[in-house]
PDB file of N, CA and C in Angstrom:
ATOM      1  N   UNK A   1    -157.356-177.411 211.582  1.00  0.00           N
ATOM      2  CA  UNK A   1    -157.574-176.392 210.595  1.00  0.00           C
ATOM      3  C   UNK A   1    -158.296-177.038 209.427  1.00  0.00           C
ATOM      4  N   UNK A   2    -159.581-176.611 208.829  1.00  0.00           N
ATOM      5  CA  UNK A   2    -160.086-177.074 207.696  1.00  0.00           C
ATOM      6  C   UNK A   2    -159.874-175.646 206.846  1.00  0.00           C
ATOM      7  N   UNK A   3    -159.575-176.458 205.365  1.00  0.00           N
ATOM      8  CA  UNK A   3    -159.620-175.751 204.378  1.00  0.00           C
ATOM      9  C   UNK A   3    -160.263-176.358 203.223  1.00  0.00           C
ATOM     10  N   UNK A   4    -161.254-175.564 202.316  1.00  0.00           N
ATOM     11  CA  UNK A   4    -161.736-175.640 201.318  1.00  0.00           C
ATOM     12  C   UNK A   4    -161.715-175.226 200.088  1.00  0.00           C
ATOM     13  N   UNK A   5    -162.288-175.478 198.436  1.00  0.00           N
ATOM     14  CA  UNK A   5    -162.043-175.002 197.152  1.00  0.00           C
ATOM     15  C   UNK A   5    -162.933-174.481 197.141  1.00  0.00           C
ATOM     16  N   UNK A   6    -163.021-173.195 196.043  1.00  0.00           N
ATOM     17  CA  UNK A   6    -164.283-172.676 195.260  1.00  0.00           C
ATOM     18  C   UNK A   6    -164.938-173.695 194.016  1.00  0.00           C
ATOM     19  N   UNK A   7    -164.769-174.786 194.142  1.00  0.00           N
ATOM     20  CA  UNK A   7    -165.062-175.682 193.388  1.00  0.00           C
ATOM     21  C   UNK A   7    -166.910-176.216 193.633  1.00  0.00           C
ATOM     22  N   UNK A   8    -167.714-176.871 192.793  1.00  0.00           N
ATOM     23  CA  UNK A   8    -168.720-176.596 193.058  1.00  0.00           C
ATOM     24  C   UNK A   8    -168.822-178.228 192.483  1.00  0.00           C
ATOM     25  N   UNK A   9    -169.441-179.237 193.611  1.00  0.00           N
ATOM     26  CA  UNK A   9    -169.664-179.037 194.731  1.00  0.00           C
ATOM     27  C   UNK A   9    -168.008-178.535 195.556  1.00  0.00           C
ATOM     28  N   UNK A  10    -167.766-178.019 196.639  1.00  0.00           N
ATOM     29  CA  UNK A  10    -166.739-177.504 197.135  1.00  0.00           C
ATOM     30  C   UNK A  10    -165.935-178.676 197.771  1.00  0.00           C
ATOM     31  N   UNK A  11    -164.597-178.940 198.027  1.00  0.00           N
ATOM     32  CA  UNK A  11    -163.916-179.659 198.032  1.00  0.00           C
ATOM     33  C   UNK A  11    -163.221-179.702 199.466  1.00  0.00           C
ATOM     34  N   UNK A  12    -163.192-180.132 200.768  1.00  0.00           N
ATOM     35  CA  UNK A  12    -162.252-179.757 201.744  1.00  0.00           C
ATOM     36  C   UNK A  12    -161.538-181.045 202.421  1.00  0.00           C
ATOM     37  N   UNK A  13    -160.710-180.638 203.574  1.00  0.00           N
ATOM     38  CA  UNK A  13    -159.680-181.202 203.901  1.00  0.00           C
ATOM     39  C   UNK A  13    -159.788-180.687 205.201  1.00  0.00           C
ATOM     40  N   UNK A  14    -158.978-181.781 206.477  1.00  0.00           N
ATOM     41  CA  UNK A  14    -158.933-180.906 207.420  1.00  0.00           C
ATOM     42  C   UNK A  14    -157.382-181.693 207.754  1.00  0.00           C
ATOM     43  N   UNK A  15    -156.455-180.112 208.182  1.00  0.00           N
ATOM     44  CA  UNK A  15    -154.841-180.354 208.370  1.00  0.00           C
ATOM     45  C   UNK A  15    -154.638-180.182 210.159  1.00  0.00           C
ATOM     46  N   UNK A  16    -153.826-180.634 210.571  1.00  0.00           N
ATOM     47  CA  UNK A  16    -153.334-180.149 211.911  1.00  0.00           C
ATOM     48  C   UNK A  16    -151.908-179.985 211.378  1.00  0.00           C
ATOM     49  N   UNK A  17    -151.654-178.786 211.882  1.00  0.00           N
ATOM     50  CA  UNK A  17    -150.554-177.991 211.769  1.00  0.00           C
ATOM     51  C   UNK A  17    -150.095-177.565 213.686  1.00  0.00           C
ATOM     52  N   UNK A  18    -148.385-178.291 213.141  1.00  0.00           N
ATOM     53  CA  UNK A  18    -148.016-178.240 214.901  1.00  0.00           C
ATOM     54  C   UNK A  18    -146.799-177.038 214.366  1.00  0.00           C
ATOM     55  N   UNK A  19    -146.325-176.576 215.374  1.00  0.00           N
ATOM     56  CA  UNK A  19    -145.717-175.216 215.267  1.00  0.00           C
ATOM     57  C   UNK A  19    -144.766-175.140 216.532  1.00  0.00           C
ATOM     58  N   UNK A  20    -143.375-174.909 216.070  1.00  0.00           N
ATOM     59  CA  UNK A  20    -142.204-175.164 217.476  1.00  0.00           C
ATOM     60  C   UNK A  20    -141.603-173.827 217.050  1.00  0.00           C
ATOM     61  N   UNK A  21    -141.733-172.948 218.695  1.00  0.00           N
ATOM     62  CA  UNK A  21    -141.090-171.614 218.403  1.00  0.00           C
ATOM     63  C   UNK A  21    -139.589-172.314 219.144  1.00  0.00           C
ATOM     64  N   UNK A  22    -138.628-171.596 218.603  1.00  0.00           N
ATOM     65  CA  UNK A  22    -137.580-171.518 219.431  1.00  0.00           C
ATOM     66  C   UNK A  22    -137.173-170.157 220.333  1.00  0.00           C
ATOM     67  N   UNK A  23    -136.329-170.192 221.128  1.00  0.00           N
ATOM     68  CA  UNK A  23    -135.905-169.218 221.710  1.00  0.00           C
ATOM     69  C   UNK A  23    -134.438-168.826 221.012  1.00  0.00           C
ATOM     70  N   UNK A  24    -134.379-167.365 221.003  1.00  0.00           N
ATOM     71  CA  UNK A  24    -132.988-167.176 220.175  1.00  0.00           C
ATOM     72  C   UNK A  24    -131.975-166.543 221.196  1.00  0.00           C
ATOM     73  N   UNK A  25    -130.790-166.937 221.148  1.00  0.00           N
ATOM     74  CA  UNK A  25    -129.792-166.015 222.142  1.00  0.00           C
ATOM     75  C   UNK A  25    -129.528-164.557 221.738  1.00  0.00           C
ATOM     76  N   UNK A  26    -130.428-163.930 221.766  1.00  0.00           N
ATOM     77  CA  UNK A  26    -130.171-162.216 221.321  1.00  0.00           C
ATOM     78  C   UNK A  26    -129.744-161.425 222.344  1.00  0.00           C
ATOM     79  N   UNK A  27    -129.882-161.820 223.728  1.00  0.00           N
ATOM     80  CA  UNK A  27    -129.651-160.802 224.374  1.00  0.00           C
ATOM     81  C   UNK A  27    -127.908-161.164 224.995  1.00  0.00           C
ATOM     82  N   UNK A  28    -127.235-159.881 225.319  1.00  0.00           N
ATOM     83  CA  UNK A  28    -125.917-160.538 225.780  1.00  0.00           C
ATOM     84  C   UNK A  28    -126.284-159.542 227.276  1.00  0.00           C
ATOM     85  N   UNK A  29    -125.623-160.346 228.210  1.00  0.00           N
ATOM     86  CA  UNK A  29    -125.482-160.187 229.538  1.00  0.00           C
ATOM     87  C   UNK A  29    -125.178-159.286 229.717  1.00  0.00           C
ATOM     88  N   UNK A  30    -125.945-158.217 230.919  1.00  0.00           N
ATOM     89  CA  UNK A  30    -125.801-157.232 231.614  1.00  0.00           C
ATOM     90  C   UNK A  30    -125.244-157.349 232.819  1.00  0.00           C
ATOM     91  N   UNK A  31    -123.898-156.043 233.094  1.00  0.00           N
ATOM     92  CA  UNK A  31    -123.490-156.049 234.236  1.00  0.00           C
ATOM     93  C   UNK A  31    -124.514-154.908 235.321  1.00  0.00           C
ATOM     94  N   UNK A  32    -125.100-155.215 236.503  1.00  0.00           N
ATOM     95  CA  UNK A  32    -125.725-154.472 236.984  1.00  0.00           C
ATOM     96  C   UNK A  32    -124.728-153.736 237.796  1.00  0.00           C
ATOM     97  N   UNK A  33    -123.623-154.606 238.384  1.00  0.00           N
ATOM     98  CA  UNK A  33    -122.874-154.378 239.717  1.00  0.00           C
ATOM     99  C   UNK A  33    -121.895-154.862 239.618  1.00  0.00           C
ATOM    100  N   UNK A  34    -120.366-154.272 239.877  1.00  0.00           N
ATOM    101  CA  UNK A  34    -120.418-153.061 240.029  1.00  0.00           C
ATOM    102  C   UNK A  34    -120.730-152.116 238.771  1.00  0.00           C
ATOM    103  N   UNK A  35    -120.813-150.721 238.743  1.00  0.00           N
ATOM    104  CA  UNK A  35    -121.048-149.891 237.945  1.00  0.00           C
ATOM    105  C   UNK A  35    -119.531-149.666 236.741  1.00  0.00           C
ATOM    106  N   UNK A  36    -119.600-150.024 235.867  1.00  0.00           N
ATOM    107  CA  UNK A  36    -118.697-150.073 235.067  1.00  0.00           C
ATOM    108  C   UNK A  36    -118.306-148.816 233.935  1.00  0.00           C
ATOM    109  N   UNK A  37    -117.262-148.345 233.753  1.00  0.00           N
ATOM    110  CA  UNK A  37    -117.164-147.040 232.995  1.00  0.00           C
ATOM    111  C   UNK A  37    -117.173-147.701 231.330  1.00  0.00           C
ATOM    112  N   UNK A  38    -116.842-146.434 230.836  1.00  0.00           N
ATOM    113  CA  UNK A  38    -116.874-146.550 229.205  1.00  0.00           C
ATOM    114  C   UNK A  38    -115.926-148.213 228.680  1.00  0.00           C
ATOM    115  N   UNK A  39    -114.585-148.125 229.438  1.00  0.00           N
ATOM    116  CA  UNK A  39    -113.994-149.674 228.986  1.00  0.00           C
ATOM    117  C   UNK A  39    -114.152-150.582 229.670  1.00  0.00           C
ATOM    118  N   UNK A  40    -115.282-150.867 230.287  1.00  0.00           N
ATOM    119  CA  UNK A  40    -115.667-151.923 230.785  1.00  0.00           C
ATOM    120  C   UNK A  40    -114.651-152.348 232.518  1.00  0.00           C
ATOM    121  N   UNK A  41    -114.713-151.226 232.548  1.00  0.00           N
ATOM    122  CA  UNK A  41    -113.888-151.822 233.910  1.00  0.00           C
ATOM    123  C   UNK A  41    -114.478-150.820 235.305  1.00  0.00           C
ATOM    124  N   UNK A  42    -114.050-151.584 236.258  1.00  0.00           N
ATOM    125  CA  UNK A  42    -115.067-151.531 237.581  1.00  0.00           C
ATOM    126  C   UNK A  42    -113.664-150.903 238.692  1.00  0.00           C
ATOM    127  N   UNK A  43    -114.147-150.394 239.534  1.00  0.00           N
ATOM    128  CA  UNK A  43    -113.611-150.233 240.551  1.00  0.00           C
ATOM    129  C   UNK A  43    -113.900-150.560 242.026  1.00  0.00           C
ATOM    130  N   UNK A  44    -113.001-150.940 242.478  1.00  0.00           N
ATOM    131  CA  UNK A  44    -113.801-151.300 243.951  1.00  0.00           C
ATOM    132  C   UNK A  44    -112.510-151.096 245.208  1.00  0.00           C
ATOM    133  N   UNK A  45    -112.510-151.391 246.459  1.00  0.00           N
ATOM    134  CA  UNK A  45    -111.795-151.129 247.539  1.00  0.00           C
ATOM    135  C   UNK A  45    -110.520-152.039 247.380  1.00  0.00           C
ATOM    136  N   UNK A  46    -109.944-151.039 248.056  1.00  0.00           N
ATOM    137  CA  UNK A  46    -108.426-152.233 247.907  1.00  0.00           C
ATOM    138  C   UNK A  46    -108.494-153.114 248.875  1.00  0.00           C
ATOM    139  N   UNK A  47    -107.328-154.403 248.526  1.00  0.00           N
ATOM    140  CA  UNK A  47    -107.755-155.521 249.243  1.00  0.00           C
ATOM    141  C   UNK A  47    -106.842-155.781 250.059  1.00  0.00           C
ATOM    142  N   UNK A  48    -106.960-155.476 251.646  1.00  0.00           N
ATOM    143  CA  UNK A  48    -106.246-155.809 252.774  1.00  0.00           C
ATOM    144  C   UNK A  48    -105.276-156.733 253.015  1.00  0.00           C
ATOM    145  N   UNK A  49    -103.870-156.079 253.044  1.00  0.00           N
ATOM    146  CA  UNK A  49    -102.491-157.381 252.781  1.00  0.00           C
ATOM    147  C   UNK A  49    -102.907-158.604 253.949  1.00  0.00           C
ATOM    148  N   UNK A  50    -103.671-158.615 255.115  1.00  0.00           N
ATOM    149  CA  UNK A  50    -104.012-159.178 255.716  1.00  0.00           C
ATOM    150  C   UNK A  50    -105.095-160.036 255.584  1.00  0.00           C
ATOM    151  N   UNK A  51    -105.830-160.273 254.601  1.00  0.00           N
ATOM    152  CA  UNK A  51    -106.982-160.616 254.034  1.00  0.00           C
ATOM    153  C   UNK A  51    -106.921-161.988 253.719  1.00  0.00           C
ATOM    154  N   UNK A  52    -107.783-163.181 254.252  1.00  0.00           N
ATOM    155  CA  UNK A  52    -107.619-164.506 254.319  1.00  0.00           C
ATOM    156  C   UNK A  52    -108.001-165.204 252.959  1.00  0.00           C
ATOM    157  N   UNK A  53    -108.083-166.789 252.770  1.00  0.00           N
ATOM    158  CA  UNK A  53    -108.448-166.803 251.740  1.00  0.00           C
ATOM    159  C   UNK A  53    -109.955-167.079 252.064  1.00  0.00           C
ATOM    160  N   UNK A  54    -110.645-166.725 250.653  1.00  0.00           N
ATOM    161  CA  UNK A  54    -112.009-166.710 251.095  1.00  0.00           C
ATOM    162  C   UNK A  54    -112.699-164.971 251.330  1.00  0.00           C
ATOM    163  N   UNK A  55    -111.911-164.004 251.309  1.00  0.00           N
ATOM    164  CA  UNK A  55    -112.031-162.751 251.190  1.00  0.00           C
ATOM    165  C   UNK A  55    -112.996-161.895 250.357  1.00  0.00           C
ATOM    166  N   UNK A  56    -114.194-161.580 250.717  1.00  0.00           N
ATOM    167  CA  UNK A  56    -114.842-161.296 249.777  1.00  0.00           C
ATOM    168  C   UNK A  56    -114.494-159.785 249.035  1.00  0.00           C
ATOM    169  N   UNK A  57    -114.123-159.507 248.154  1.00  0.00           N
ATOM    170  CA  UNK A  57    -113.353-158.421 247.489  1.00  0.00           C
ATOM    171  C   UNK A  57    -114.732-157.754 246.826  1.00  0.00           C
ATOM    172  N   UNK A  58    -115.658-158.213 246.198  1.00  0.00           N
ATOM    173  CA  UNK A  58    -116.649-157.573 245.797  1.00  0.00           C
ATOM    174  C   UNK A  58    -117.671-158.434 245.064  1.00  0.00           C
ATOM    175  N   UNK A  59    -118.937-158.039 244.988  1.00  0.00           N
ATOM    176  CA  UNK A  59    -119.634-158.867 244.053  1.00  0.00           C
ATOM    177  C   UNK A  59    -120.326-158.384 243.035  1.00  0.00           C
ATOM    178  N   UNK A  60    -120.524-159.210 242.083  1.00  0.00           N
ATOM    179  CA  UNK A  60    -120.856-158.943 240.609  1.00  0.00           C
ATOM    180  C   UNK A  60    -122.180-159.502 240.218  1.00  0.00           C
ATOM    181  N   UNK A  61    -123.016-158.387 239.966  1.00  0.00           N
ATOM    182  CA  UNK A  61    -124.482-158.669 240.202  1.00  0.00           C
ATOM    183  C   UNK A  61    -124.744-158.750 238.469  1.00  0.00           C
ATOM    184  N   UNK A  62    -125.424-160.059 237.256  1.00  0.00           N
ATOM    185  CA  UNK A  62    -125.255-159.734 236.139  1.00  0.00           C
ATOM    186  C   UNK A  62    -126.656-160.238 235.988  1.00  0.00           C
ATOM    187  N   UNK A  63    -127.314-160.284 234.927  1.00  0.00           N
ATOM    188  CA  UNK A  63    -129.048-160.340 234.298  1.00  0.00           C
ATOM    189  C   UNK A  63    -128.607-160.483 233.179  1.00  0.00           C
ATOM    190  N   UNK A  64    -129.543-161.556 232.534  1.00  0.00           N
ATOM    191  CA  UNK A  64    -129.443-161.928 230.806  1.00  0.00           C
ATOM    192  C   UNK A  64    -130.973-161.218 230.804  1.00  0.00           C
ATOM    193  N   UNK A  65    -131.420-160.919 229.851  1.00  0.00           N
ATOM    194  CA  UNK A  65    -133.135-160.792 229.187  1.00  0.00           C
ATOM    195  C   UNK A  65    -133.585-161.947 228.840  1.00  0.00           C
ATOM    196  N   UNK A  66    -132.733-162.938 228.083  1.00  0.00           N
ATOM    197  CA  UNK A  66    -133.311-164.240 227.214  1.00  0.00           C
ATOM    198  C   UNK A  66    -133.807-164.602 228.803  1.00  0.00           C
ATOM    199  N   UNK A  67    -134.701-166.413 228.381  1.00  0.00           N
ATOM    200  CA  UNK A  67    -135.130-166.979 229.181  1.00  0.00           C
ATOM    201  C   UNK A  67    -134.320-168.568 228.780  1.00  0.00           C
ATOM    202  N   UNK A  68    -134.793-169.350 229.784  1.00  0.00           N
ATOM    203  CA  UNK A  68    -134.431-170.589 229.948  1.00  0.00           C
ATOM    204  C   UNK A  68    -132.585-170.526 229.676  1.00  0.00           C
ATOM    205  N   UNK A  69    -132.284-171.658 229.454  1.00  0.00           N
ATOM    206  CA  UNK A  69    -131.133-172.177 229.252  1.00  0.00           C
ATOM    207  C   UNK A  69    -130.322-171.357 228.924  1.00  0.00           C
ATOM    208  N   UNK A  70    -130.435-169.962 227.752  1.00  0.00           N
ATOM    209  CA  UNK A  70    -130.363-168.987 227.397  1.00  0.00           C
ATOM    210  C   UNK A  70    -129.630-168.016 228.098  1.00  0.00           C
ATOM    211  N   UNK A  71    -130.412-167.823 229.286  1.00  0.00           N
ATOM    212  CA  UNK A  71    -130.658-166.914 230.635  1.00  0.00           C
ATOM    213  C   UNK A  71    -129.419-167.062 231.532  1.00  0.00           C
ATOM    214  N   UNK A  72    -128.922-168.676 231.903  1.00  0.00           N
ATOM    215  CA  UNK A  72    -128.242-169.453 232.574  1.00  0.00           C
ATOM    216  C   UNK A  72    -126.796-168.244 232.644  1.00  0.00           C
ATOM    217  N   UNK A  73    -125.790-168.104 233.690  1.00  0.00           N
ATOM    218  CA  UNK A  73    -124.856-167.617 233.550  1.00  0.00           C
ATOM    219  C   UNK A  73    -124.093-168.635 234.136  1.00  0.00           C
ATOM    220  N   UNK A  74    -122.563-168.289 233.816  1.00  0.00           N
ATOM    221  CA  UNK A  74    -121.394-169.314 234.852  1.00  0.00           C
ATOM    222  C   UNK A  74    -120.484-167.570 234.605  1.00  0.00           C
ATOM    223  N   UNK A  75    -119.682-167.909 235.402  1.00  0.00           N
ATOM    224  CA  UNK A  75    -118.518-166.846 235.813  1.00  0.00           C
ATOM    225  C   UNK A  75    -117.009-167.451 235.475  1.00  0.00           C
ATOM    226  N   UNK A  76    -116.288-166.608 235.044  1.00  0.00           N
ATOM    227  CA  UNK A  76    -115.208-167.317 234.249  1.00  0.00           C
ATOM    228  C   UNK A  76    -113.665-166.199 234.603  1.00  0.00           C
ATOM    229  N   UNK A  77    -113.083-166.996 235.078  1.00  0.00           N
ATOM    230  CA  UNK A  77    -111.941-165.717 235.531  1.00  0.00           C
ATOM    231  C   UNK A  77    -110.696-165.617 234.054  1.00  0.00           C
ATOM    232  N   UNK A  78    -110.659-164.969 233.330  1.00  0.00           N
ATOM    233  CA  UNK A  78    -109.598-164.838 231.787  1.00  0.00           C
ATOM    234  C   UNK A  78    -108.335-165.031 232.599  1.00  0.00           C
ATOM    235  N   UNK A  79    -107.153-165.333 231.660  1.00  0.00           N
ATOM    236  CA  UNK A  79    -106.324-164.886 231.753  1.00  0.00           C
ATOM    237  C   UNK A  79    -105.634-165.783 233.308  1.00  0.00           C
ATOM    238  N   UNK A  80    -106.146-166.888 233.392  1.00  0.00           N
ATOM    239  CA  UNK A  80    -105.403-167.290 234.664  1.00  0.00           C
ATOM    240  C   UNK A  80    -104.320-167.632 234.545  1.00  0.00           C
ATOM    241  N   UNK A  81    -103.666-167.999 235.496  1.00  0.00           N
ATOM    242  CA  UNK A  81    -102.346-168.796 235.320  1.00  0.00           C
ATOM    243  C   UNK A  81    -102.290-170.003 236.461  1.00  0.00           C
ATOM    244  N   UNK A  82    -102.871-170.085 237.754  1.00  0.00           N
ATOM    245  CA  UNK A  82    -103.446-170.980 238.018  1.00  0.00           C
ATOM    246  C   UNK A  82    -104.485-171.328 238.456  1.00  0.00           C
ATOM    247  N   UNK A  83    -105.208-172.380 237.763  1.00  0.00           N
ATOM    248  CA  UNK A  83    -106.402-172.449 237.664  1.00  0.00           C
ATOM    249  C   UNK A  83    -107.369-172.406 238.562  1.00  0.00           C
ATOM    250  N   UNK A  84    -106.875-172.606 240.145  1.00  0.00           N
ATOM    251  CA  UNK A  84    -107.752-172.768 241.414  1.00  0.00           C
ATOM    252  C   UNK A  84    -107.865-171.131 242.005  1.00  0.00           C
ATOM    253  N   UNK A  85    -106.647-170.174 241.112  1.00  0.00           N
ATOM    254  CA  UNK A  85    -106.821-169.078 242.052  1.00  0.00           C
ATOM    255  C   UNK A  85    -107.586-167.593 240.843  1.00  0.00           C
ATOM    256  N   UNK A  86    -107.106-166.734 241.228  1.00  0.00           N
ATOM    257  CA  UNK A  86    -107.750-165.449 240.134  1.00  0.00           C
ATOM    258  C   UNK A  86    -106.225-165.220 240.018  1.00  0.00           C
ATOM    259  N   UNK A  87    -106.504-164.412 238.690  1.00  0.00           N
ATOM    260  CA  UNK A  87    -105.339-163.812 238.065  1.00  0.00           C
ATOM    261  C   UNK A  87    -105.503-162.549 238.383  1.00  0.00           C
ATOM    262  N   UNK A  88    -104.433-161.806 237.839  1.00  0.00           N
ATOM    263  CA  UNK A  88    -104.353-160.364 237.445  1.00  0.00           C
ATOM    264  C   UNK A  88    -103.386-160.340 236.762  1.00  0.00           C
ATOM    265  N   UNK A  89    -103.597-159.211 235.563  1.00  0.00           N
ATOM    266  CA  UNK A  89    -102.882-158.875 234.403  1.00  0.00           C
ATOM    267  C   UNK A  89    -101.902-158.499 234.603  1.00  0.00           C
ATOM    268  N   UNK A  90    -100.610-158.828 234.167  1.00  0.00           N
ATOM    269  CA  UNK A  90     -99.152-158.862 234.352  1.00  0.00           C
ATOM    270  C   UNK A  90     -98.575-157.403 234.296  1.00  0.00           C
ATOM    271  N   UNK A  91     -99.430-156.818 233.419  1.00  0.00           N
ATOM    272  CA  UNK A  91     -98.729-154.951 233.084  1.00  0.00           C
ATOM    273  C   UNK A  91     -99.555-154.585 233.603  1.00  0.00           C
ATOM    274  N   UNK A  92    -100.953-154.674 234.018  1.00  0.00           N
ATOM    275  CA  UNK A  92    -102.144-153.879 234.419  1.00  0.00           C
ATOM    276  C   UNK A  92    -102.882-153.808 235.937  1.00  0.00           C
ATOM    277  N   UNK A  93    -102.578-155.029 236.441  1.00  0.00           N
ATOM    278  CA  UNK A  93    -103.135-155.882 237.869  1.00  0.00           C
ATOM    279  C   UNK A  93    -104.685-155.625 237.621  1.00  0.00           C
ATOM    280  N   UNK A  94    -105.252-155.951 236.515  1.00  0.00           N
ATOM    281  CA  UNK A  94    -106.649-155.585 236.393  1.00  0.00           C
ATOM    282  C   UNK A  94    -107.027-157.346 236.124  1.00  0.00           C
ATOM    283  N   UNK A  95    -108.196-157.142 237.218  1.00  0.00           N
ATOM    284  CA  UNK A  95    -108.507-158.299 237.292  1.00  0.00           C
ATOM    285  C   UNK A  95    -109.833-158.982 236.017  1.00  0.00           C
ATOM    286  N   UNK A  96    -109.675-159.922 235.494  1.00  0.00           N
ATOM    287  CA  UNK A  96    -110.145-159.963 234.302  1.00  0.00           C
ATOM    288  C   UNK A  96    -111.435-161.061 234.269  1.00  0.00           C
ATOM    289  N   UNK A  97    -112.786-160.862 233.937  1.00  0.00           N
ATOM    290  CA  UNK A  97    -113.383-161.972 234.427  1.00  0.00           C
ATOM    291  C   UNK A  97    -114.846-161.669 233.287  1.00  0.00           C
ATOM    292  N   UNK A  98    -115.120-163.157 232.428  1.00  0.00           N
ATOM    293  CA  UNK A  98    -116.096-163.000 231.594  1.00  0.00           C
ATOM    294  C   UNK A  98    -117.643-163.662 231.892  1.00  0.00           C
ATOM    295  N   UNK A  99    -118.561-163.373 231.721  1.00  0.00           N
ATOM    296  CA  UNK A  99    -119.934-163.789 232.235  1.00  0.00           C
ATOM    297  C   UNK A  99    -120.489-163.954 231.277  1.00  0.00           C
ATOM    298  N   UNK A 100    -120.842-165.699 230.844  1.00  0.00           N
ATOM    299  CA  UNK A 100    -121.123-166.092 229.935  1.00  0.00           C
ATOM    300  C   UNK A 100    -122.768-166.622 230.222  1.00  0.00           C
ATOM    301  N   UNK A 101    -123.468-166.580 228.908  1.00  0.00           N
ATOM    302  CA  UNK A 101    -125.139-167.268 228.624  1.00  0.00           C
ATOM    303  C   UNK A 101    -124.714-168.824 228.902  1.00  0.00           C
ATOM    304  N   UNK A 102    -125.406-169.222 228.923  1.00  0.00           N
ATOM    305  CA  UNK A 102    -125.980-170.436 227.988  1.00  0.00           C
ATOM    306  C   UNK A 102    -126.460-170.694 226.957  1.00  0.00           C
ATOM    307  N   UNK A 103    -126.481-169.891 226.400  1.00  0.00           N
ATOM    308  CA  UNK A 103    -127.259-169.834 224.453  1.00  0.00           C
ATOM    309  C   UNK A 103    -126.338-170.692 223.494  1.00  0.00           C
ATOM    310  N   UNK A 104    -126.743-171.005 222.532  1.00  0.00           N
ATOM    311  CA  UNK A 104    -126.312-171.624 221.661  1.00  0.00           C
ATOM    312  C   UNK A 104    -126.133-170.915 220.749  1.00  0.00           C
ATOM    313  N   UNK A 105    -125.065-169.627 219.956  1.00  0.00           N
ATOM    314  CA  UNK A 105    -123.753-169.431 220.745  1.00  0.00           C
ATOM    315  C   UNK A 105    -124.431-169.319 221.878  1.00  0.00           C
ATOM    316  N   UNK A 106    -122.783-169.238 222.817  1.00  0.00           N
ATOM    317  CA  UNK A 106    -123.360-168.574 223.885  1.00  0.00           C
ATOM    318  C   UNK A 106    -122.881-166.628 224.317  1.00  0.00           C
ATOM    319  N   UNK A 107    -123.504-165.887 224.312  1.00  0.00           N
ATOM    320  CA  UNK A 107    -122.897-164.963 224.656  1.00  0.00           C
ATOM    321  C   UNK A 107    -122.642-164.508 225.826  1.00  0.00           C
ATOM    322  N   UNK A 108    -121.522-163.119 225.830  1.00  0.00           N
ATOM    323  CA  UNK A 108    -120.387-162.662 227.297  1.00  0.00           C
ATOM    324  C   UNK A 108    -120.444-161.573 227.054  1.00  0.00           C
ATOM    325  N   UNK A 109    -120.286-161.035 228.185  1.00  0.00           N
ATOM    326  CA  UNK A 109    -119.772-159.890 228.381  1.00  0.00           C
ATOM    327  C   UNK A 109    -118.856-159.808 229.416  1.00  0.00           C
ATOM    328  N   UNK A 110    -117.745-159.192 229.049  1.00  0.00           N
ATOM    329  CA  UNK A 110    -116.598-158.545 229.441  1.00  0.00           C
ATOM    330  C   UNK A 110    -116.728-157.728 230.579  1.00  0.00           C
ATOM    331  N   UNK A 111    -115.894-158.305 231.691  1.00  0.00           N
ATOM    332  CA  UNK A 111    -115.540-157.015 233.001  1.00  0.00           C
ATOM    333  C   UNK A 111    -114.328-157.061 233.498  1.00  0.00           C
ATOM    334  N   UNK A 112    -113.804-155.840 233.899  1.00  0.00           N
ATOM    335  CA  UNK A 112    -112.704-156.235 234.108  1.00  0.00           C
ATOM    336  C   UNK A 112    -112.027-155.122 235.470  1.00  0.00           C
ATOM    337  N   UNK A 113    -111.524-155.684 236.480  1.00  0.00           N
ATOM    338  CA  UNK A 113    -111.581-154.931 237.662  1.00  0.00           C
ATOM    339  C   UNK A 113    -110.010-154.166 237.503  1.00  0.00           C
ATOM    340  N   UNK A 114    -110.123-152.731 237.975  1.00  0.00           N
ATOM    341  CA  UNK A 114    -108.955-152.040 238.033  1.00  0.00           C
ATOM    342  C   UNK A 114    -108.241-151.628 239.280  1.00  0.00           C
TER     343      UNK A 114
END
């Protein structure tokens, strides 16, 4: 970039100017799947007393907007009690599970199976 004075004779300079955009965590995670009502909770098929472990009960399809690192999701089951298995809520049996960014915060959104 050159810049100059109205000075006579005229006076200039030439600058390099470097410029770092960042990315911001604005967007918070969308649940696509399942279809979730007004309190955030999903419904799906009941799960067969016969049902092994490894049972696929349903899946949860989610999309951030941000990009990069931002974008990144992990899956997080609330409310466990032990840590290798899923919980369900003690008064509710609603199964409780948060889907977090990678952003710096990072943001979640809330689902929660009934």
């Amino acid at each position: 970039m050159q810049t100059h004075d109205q000075g006579s004779p005229a006076l200039s300079a030439n600058v390099s100017l470097r410029m770092l955009v960042g990315d911001l965590n604005d967007n918070v995670p969308q649940v696509l799947y399942p279809a979730l009502g007004p309190d955030a909770s999903a419904l799906f098929d009941m799960v067969p007393r016969a049902a092994e472990s490894g049972y696929l009960v349903t899946r949860v399809v989610v999309v951030d907007a941000d990009s990069g690192h931002n974008a990144w999701l992990s899956y997080h089951v609330l409310q466990a009690i032990e840590p290798r298995l899923f919980s369900l809520g003690l008064h509710t049996g609603n199964l409780l599970v948060a889907v977090r960014d990678g952003g710096k915060p990072p943001l979640s959104a809330p689902l929660r199976f009934t």
